[in-house]
C-alpha atoms as a PDB file:
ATOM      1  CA  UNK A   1     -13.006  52.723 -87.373  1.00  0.00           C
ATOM      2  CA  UNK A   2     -11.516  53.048 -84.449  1.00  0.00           C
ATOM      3  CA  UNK A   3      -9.978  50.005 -82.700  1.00  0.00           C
ATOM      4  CA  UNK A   4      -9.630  49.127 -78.821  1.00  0.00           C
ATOM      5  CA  UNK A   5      -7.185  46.910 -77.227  1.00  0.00           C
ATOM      6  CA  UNK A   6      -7.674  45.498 -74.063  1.00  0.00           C
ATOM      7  CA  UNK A   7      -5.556  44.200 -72.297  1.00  0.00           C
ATOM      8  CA  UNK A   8      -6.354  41.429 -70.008  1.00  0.00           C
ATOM      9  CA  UNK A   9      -5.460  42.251 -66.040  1.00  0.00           C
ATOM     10  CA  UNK A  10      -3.997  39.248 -64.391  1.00  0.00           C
ATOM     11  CA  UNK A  11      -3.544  38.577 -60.651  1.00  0.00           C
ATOM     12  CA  UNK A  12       0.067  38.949 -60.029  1.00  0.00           C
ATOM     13  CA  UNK A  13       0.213  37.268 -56.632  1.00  0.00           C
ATOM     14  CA  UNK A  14       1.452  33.867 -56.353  1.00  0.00           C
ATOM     15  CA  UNK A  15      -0.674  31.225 -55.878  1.00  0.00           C
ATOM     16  CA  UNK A  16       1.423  30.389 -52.256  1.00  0.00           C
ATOM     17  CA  UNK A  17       0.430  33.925 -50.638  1.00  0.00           C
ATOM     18  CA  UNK A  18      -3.325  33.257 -50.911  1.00  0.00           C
ATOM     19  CA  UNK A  19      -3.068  29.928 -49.595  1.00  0.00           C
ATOM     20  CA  UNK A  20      -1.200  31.480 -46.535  1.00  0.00           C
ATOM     21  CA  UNK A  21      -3.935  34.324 -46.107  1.00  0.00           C
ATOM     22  CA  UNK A  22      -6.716  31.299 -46.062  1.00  0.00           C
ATOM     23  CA  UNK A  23      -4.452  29.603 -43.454  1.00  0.00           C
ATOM     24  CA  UNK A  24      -4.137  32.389 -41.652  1.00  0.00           C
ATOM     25  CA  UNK A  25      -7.770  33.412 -41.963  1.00  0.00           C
ATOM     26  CA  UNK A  26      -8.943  29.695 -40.249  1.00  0.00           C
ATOM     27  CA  UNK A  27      -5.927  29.778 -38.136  1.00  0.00           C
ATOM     28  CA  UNK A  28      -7.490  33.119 -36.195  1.00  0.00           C
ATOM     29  CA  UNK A  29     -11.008  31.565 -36.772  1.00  0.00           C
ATOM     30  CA  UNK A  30      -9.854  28.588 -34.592  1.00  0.00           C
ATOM     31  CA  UNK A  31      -8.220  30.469 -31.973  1.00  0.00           C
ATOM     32  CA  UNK A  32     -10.680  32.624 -31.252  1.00  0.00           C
ATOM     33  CA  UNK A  33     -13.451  30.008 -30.798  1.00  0.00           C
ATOM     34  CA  UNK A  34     -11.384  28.667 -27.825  1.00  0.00           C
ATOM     35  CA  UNK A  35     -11.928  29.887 -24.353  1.00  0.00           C
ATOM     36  CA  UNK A  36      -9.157  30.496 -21.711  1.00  0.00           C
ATOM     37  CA  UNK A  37     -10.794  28.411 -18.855  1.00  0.00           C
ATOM     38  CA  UNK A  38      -8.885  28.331 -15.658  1.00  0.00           C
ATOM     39  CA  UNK A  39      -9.199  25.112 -13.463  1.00  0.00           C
ATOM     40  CA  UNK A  40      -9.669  25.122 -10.275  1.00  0.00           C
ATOM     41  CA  UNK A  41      -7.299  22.912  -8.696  1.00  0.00           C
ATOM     42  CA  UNK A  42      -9.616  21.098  -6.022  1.00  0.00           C
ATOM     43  CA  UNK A  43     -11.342  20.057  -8.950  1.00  0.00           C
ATOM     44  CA  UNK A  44      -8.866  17.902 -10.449  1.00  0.00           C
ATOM     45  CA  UNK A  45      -8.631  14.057  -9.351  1.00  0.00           C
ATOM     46  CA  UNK A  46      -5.387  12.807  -9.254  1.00  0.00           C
ATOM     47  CA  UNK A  47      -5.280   8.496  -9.393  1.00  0.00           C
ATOM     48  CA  UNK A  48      -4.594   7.515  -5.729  1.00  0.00           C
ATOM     49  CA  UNK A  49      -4.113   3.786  -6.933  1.00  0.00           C
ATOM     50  CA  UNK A  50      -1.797   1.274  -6.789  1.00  0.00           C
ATOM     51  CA  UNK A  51       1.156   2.285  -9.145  1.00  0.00           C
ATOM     52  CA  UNK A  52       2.970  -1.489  -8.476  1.00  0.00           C
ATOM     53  CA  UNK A  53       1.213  -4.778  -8.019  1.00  0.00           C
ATOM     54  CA  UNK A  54       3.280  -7.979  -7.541  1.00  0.00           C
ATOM     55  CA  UNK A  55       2.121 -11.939  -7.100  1.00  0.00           C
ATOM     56  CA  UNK A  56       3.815 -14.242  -4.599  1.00  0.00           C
ATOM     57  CA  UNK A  57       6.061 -11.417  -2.769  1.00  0.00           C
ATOM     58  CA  UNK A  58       9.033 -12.996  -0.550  1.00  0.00           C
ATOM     59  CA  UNK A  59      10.309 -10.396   1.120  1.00  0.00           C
ATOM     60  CA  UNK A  60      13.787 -10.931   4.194  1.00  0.00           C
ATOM     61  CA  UNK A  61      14.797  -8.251   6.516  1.00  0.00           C
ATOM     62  CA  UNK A  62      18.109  -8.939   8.345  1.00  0.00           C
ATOM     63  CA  UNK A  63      19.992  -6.987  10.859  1.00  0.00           C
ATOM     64  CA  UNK A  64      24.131  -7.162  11.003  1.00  0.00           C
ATOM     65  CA  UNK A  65      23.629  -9.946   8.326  1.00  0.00           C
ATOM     66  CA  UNK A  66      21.181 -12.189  10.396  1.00  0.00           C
ATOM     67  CA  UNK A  67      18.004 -13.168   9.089  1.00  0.00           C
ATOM     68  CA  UNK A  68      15.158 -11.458  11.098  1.00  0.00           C
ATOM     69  CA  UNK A  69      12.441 -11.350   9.120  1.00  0.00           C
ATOM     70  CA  UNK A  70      10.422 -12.792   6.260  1.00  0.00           C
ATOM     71  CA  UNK A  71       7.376 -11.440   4.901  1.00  0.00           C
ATOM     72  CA  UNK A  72       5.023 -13.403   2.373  1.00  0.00           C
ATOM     73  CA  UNK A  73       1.986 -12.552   0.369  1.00  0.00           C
ATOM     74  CA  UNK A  74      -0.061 -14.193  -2.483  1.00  0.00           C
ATOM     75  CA  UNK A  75      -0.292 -10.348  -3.959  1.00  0.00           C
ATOM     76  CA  UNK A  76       0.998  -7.110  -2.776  1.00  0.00           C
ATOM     77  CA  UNK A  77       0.270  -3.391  -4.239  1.00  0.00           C
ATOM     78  CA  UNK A  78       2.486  -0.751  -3.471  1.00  0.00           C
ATOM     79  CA  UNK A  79       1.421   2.991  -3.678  1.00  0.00           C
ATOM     80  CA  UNK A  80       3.030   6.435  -4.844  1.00  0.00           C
ATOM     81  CA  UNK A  81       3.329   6.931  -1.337  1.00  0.00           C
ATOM     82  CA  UNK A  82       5.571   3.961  -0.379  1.00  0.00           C
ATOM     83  CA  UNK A  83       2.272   2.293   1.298  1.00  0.00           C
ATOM     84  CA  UNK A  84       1.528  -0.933   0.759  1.00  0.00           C
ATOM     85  CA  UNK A  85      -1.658  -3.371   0.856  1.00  0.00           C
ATOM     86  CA  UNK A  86      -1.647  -7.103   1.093  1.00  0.00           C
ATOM     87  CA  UNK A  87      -5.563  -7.727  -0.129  1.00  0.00           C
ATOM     88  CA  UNK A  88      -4.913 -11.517  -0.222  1.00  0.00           C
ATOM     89  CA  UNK A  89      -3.270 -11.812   3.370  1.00  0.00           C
ATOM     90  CA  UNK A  90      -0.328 -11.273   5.091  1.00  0.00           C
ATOM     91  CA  UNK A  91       2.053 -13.662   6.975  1.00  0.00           C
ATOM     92  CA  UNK A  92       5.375 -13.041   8.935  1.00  0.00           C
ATOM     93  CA  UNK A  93       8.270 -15.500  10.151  1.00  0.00           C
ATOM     94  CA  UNK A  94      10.235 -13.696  12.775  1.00  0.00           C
ATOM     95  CA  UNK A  95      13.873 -15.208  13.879  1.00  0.00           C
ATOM     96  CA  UNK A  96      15.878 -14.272  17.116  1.00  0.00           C
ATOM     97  CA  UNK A  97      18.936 -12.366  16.993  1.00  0.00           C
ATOM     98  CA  UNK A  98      20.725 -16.170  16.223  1.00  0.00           C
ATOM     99  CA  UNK A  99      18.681 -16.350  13.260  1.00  0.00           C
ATOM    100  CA  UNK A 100      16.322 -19.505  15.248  1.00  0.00           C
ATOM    101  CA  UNK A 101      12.858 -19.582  13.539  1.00  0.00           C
ATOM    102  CA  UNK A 102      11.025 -18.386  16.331  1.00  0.00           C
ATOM    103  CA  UNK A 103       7.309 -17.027  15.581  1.00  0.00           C
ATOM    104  CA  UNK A 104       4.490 -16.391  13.066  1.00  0.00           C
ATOM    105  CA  UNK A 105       2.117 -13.771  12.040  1.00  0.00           C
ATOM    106  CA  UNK A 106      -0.697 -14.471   9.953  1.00  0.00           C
ATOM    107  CA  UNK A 107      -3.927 -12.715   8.589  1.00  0.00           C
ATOM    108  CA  UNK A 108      -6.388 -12.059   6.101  1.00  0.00           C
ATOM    109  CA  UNK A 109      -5.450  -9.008   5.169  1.00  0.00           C
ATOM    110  CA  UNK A 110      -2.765  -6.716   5.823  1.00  0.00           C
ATOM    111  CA  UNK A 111      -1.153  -2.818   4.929  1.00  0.00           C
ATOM    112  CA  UNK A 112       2.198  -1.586   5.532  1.00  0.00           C
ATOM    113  CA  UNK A 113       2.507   2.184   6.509  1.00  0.00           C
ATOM    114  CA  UNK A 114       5.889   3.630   5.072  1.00  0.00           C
ATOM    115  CA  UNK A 115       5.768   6.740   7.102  1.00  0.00           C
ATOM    116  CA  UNK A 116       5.420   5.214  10.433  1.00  0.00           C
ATOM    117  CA  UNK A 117       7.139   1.602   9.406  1.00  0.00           C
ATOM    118  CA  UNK A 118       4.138   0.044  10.689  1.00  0.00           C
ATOM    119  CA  UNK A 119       2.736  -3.634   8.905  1.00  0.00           C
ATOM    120  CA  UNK A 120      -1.173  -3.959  10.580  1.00  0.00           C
ATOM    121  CA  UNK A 121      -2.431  -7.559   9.679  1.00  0.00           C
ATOM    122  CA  UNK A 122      -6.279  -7.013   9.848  1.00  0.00           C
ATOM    123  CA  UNK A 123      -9.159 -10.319   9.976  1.00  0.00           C
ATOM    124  CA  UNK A 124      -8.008 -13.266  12.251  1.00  0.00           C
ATOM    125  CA  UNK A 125      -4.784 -12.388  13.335  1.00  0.00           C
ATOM    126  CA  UNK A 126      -2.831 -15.401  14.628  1.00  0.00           C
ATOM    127  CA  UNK A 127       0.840 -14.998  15.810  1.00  0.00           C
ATOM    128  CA  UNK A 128       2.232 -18.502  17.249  1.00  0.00           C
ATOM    129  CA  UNK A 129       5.547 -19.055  19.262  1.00  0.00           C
ATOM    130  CA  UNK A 130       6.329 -21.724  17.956  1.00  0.00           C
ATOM    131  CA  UNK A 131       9.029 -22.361  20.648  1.00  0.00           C
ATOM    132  CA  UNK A 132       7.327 -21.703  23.718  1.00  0.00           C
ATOM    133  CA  UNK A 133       3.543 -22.815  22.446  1.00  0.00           C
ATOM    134  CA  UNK A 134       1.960 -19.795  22.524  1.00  0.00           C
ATOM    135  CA  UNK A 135      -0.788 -18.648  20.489  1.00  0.00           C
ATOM    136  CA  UNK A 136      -2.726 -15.223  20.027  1.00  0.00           C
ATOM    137  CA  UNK A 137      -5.904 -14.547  18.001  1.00  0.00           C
ATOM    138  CA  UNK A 138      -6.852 -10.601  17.666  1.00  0.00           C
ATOM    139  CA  UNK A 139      -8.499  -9.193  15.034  1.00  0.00           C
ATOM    140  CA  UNK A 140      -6.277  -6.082  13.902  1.00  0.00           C
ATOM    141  CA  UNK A 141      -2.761  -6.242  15.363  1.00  0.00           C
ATOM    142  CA  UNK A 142       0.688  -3.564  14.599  1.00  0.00           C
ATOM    143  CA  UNK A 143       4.251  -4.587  14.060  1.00  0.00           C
ATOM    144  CA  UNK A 144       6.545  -1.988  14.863  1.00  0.00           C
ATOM    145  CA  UNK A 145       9.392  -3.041  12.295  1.00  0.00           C
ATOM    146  CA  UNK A 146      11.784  -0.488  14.251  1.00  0.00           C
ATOM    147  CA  UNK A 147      11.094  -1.403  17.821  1.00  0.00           C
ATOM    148  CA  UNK A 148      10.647  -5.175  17.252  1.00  0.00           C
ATOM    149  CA  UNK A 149       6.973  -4.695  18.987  1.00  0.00           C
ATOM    150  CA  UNK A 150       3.710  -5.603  18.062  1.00  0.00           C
ATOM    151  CA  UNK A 151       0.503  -4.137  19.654  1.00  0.00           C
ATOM    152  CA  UNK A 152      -3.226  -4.157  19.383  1.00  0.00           C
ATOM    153  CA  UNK A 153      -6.059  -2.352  21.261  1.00  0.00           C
ATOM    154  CA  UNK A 154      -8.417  -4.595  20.175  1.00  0.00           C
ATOM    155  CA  UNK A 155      -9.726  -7.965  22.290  1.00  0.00           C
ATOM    156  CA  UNK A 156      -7.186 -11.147  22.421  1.00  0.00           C
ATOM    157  CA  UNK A 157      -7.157 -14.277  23.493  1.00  0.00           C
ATOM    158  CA  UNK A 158      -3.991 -16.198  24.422  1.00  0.00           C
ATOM    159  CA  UNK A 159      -3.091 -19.761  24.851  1.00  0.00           C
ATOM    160  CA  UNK A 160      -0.321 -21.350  26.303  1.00  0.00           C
ATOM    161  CA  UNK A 161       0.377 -24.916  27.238  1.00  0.00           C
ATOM    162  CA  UNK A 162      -1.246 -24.073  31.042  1.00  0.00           C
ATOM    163  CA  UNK A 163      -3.823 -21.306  30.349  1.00  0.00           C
ATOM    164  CA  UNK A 164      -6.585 -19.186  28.845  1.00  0.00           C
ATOM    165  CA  UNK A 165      -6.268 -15.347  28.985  1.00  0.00           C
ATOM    166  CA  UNK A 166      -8.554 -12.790  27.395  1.00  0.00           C
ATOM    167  CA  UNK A 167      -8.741  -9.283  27.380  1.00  0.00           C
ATOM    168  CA  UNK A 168      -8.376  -5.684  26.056  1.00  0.00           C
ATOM    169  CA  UNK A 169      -5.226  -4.317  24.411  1.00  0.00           C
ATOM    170  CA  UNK A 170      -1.418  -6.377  24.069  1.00  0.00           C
ATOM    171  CA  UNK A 171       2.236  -4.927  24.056  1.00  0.00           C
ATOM    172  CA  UNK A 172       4.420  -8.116  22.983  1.00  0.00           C
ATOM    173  CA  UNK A 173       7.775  -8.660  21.520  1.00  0.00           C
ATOM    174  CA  UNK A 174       7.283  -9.747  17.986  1.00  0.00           C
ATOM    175  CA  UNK A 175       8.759 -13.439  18.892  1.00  0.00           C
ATOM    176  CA  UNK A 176       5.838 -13.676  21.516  1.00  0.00           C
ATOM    177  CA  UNK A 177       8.175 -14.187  23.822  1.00  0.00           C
ATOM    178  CA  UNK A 178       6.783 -11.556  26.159  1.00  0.00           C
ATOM    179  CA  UNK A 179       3.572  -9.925  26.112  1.00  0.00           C
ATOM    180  CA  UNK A 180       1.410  -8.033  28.329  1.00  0.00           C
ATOM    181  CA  UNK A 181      -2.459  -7.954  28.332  1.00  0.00           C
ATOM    182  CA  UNK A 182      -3.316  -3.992  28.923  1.00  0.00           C
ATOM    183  CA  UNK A 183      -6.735  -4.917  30.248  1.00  0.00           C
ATOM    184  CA  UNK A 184      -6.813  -8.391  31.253  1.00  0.00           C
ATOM    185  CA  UNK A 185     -10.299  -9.697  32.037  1.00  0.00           C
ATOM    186  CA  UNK A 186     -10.163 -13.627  31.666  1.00  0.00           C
ATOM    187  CA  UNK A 187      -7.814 -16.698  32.885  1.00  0.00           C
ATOM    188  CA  UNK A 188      -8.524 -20.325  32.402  1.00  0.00           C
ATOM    189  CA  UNK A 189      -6.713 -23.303  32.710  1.00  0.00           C
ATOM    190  CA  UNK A 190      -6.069 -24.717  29.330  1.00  0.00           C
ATOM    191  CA  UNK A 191      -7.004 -28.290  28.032  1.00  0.00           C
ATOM    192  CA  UNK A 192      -3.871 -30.500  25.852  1.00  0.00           C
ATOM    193  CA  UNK A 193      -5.512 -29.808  22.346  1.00  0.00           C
ATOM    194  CA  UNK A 194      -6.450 -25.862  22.092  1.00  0.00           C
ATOM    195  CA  UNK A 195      -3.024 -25.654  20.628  1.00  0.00           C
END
């Protein structure tokens, strides 16, 4: 009688070198199910929205020290840009080079161009000299922080203590002080209580 070992073959590999071959195996499988896409870059939308938004903004710009300037808003956003918006209205005090209150801006809503240094106040527009009883009503108006003007191409209407004007267009100092209707087209005597 004849006898027959056999000898039982066991996998020598450790255990850790098939787990890395099944890794490896859904590691490849993963990759190559993704797709290289390239994206077109007018396609992509970048957010163009406020980064800054601030309640009850006081802002005071002075020259050699002397209060020129002060700038108030219930809420003001402020852009990647440097632009601003004033949804909630704008309004300005402007002082002479003494630092004398002299003038207001207000409006319903306002922007400030960084580029340019331009504020427009946009909706009812009222600036007042305050000194000299002057009023203006527009209904978009520019203040040129660098040149200390403010301007408008839209219609105004102007009261002083004596008279009516109306017309196309202003150039003015922004204390009021001095303005100049670029197409005048109306002049009326004014009555005690229009201001």
């Amino acid at each position: 009688m004849s006898t027959s070992i056999s000898h039982a073959r066991h996998n020598s590999r450790p255990v850790w070198v098939s787990l890395a071959v099944l890794l490896a195996m859904a590691l490849s499988l993963a990759l190559s199910s993704c797709q290289n896409k390239v994206i077109d870059p007018n396609e992509v939308t970048t957010y163009s929205g406020p980064i800054v938004s601030a309640k009850n903004v006081e802002t005071r710009y002075s020259d050699s020290a002397i209060l020129r300037v002060v700038l108030k808003t219930p809420l003001q956003y402020e852009f990647n840009s440097g632009d601003r918006e004033f949804p909630e209205g704008l309004h300005l005090d402007f002082y002479d080079e003494k630092g004398v209150f002299t003038s207001t801006m207000d409006s319903k809503y306002g922007r400030y161009d960084r580029l340019n240094d331009i504020y427009v106040g946009i909706g009812e527009v009222v600036i007042v000299n305050v000194l000299e009883k002057k009023k203006m009503e527009t209904e978009e108006l520019k203040w040129n922080r660098a040149t200390k003007q403010i301007y408008t191409d839209k219609f105004v209407r102007i009261t002083t203590p004596t008279e009516l004007l109306t017309g196309m267009g202003l150039e003015a100092k922004q204390d009021f002080s001095w303005y100049r209707i670029l197409k005048p087209n109306g002049n009326a005597k004014a009555s005690s209580d229009i201001l």
